[in-house]
N, C-alpha and C. Protein backbone atom coordinates (compact mmCIF):
# COMPACT_ATOMS: atom_id res chain seq x y z
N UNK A 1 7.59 15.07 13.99
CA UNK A 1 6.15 15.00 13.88
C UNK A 1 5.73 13.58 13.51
N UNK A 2 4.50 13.15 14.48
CA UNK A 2 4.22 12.11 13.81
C UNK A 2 3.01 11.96 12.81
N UNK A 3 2.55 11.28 12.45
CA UNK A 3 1.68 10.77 11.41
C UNK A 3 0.67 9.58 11.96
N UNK A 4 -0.62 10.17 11.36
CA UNK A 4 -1.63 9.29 12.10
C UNK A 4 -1.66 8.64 10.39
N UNK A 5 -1.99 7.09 10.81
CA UNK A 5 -1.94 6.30 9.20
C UNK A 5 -3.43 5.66 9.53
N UNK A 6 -3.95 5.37 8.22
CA UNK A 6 -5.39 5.51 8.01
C UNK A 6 -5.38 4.51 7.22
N UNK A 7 -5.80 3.48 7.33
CA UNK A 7 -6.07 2.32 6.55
C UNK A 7 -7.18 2.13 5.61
N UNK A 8 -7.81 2.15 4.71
CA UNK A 8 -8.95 2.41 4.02
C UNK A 8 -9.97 0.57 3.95
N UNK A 9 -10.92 0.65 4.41
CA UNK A 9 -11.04 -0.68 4.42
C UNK A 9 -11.14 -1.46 3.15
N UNK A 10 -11.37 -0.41 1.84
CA UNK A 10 -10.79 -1.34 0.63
C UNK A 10 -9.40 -1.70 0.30
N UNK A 11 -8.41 -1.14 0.92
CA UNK A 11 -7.27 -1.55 1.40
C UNK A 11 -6.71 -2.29 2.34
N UNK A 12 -7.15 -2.93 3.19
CA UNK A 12 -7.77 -4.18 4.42
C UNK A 12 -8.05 -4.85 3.47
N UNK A 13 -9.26 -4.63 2.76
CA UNK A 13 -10.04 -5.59 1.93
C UNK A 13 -8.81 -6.44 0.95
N UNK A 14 -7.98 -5.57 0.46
CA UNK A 14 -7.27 -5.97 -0.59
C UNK A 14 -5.74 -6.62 0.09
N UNK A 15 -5.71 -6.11 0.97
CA UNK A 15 -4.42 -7.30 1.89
C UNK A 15 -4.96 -8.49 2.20
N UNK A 16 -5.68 -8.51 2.45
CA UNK A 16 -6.61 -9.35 3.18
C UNK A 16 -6.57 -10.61 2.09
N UNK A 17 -6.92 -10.60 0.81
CA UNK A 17 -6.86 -11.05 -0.42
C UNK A 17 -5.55 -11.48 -0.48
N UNK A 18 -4.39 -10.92 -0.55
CA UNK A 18 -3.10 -11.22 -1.23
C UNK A 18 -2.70 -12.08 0.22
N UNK A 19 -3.00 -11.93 1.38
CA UNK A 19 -2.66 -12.70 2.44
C UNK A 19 -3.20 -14.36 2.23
N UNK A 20 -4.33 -14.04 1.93
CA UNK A 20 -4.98 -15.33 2.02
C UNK A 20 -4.97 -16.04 0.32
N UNK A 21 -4.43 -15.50 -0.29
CA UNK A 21 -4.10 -15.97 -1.59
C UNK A 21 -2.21 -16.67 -1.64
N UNK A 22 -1.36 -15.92 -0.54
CA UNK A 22 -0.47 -16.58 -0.22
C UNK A 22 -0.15 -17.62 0.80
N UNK A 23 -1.25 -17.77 1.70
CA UNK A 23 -1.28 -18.55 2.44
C UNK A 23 -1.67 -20.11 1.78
N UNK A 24 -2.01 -19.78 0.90
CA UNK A 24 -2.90 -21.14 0.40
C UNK A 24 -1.53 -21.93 -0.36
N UNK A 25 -0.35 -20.76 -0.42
CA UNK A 25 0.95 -21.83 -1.20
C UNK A 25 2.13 -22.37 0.18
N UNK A 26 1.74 -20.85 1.23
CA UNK A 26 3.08 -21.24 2.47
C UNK A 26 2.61 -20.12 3.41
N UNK A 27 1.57 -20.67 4.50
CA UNK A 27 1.34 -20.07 5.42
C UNK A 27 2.25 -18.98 6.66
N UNK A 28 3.98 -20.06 6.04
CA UNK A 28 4.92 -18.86 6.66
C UNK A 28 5.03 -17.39 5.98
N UNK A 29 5.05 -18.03 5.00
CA UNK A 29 5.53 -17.19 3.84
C UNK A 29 4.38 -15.37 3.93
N UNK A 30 3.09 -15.92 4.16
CA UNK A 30 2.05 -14.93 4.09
C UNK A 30 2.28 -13.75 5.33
N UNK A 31 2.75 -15.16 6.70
CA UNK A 31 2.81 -14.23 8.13
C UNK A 31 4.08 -13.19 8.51
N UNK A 32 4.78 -13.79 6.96
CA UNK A 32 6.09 -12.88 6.76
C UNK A 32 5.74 -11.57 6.01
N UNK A 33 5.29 -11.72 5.25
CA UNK A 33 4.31 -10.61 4.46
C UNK A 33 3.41 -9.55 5.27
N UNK A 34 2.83 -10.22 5.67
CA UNK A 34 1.97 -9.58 7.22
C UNK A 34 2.51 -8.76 7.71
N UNK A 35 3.90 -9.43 8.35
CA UNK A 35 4.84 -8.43 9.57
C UNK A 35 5.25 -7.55 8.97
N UNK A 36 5.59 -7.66 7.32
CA UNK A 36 6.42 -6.74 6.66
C UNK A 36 5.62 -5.39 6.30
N UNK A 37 4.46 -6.01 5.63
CA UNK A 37 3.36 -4.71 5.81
C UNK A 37 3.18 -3.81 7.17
N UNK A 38 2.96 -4.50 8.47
CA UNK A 38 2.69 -3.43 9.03
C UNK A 38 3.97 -2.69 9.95
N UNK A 39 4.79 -3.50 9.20
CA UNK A 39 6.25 -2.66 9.25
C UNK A 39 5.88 -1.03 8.56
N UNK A 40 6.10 -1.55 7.37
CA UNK A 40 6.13 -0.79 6.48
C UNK A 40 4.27 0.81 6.79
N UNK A 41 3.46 0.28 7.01
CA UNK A 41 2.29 0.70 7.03
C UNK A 41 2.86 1.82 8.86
N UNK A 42 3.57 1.22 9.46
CA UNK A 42 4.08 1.84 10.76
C UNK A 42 4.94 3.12 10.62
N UNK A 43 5.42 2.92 9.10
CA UNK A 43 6.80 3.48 9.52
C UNK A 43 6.25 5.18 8.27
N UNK A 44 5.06 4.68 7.82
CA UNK A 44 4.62 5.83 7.14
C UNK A 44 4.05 7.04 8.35
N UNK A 45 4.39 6.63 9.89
CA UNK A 45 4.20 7.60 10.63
C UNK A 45 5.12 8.79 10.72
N UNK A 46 6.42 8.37 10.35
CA UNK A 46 7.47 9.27 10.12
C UNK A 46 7.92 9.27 8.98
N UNK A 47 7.69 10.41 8.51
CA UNK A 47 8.45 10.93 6.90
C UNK A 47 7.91 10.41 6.31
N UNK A 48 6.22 9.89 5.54
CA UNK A 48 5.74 9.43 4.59
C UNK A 48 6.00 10.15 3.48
N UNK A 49 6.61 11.48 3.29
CA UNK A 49 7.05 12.38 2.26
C UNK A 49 8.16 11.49 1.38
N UNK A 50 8.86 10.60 2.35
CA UNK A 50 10.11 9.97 1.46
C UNK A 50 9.66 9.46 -0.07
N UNK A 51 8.95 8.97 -0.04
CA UNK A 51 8.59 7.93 -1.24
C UNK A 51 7.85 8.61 -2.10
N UNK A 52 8.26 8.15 -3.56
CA UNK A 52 8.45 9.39 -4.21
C UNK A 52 6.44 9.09 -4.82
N UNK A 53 5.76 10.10 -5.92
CA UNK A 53 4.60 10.30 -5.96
C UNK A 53 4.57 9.59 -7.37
N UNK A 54 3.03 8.56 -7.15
CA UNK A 54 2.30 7.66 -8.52
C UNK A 54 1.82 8.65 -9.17
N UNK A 55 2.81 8.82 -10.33
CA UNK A 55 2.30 9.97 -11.82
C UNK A 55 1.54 9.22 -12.92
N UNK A 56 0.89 8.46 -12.80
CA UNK A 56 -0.09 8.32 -14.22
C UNK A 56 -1.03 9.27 -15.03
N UNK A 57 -1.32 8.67 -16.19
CA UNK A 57 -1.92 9.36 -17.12
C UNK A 57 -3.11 9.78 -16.23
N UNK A 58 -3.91 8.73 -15.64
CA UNK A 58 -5.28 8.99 -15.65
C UNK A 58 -5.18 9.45 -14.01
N UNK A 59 -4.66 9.55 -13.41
CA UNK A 59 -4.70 9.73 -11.65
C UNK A 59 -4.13 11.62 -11.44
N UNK A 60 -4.81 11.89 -10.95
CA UNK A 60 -4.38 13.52 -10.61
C UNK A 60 -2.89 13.40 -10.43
N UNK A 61 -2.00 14.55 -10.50
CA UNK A 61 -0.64 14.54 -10.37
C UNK A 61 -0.33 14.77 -9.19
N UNK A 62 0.67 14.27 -8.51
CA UNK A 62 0.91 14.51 -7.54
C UNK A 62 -0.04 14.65 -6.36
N UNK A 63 -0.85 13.12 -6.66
CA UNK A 63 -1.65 13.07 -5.42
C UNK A 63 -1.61 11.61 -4.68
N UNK A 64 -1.07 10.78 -5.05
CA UNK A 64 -0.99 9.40 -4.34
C UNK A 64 0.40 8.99 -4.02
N UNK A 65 1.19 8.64 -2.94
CA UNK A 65 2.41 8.32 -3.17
C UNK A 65 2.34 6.66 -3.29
N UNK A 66 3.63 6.34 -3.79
CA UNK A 66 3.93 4.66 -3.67
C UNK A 66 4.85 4.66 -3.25
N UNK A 67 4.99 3.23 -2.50
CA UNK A 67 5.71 2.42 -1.82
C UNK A 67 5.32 0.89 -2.14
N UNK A 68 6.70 0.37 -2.10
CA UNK A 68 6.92 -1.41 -2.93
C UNK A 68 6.76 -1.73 -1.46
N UNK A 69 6.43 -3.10 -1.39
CA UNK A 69 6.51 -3.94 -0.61
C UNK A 69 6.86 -5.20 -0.97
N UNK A 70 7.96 -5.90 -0.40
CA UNK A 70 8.38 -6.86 -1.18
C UNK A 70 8.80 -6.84 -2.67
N UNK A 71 8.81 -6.07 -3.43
CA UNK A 71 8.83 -5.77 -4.83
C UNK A 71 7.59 -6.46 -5.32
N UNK A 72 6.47 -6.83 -4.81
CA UNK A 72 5.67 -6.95 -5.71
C UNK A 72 4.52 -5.99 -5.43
N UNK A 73 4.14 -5.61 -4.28
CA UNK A 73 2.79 -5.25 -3.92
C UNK A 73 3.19 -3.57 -3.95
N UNK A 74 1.80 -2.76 -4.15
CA UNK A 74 1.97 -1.53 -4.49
C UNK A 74 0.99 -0.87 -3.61
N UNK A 75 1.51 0.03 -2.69
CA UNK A 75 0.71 0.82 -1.70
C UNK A 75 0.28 1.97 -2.48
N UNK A 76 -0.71 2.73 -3.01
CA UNK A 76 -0.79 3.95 -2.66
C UNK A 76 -1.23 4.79 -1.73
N UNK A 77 -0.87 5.36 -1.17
CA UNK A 77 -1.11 6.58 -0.15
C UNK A 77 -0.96 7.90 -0.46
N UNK A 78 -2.40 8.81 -0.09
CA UNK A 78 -2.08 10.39 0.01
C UNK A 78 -1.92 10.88 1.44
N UNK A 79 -1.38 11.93 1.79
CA UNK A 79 -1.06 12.95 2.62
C UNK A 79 -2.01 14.01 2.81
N UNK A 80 -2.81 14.19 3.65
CA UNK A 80 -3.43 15.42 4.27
C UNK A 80 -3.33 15.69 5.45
N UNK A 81 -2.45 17.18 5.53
CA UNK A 81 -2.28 17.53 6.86
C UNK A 81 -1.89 16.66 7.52
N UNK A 82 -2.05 16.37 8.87
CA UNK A 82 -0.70 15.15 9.63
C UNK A 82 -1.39 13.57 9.73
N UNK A 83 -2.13 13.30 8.65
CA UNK A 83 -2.93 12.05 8.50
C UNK A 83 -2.22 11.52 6.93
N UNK A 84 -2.20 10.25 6.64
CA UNK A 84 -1.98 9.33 6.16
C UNK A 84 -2.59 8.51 5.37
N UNK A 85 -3.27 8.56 4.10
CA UNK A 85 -4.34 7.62 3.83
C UNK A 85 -4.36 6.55 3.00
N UNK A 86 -4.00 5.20 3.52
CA UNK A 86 -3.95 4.19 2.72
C UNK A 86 -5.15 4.06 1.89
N UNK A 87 -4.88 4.17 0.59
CA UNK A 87 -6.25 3.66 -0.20
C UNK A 87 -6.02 2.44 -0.89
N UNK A 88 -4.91 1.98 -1.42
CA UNK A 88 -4.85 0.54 -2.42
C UNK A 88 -3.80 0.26 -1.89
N UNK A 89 -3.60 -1.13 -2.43
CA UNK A 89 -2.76 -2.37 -1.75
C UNK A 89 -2.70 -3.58 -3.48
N UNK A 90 -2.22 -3.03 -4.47
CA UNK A 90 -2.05 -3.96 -5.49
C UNK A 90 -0.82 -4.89 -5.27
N UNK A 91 -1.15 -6.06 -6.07
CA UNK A 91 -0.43 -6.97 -6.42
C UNK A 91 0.23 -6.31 -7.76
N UNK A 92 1.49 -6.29 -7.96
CA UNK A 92 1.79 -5.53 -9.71
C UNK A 92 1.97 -7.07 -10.74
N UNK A 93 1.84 -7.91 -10.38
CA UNK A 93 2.06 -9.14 -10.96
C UNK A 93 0.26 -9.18 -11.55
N UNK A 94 -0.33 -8.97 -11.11
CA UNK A 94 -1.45 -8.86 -11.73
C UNK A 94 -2.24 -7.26 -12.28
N UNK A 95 -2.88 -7.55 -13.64
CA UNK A 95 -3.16 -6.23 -13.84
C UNK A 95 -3.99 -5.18 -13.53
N UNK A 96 -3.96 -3.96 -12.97
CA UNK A 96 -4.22 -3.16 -12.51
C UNK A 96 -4.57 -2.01 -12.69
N UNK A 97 -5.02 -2.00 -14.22
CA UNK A 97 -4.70 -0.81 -15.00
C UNK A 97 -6.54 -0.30 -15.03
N UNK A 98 -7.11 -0.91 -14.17
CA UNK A 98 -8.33 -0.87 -13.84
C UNK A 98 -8.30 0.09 -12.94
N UNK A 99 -7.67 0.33 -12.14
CA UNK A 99 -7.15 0.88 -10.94
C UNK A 99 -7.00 2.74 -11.70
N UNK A 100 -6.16 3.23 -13.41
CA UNK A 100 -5.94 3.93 -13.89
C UNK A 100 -7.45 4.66 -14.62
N UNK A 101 -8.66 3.61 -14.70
CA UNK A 101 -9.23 4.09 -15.55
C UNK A 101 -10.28 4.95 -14.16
């Protein structure tokens, strides 16, 4: 089965940011980032179940999954029915706990 993936445009919005915030140190460096995301953003068409679910205090249980990218950046995504929904795209190097409240 595949998986339709859904990009949220505050999640655009927020790549969009970390792209052009890495470009400004090594323009390779960002278009490597790029490819790797929509690697990664591709491959949530099959088996987005793998990756295990963001349990915080303040976020419903078992409703957003994560996935690292690069070890720094933090996808969350929920699952409905055979759709996919990217909603955030954090940097974990910066704080985010804004994101919890």
């Amino acid at each position: 089965m595949k998986y339709k993936v859904i990009i949220s445009d505050r999640a655009r919005e927020m790549l969009g940011l970390h792209l052009r915030f890495l470009a400004q140190a090594s323009r390779p460096a960002a278009e490597k980032l790029k490819k790797r995301f929509l690697e990664e953003m591709r491959s949530l068409q099959e088996m987005p179940q793998r990756y295990p679910f963001f349990n915080e205090h303040y976020i419903p249980a078992n409703k957003y999954h994560k996935l690292y990218v690069e070890n720094f950046y933090l996808v969350l995504y929920q699952i409905k029915d055979d759709t996919v929904y990217v909603d955030w795209i954090v940097d974990c190097r910066q704080d985010y706990q804004w994101l919890l409240r």
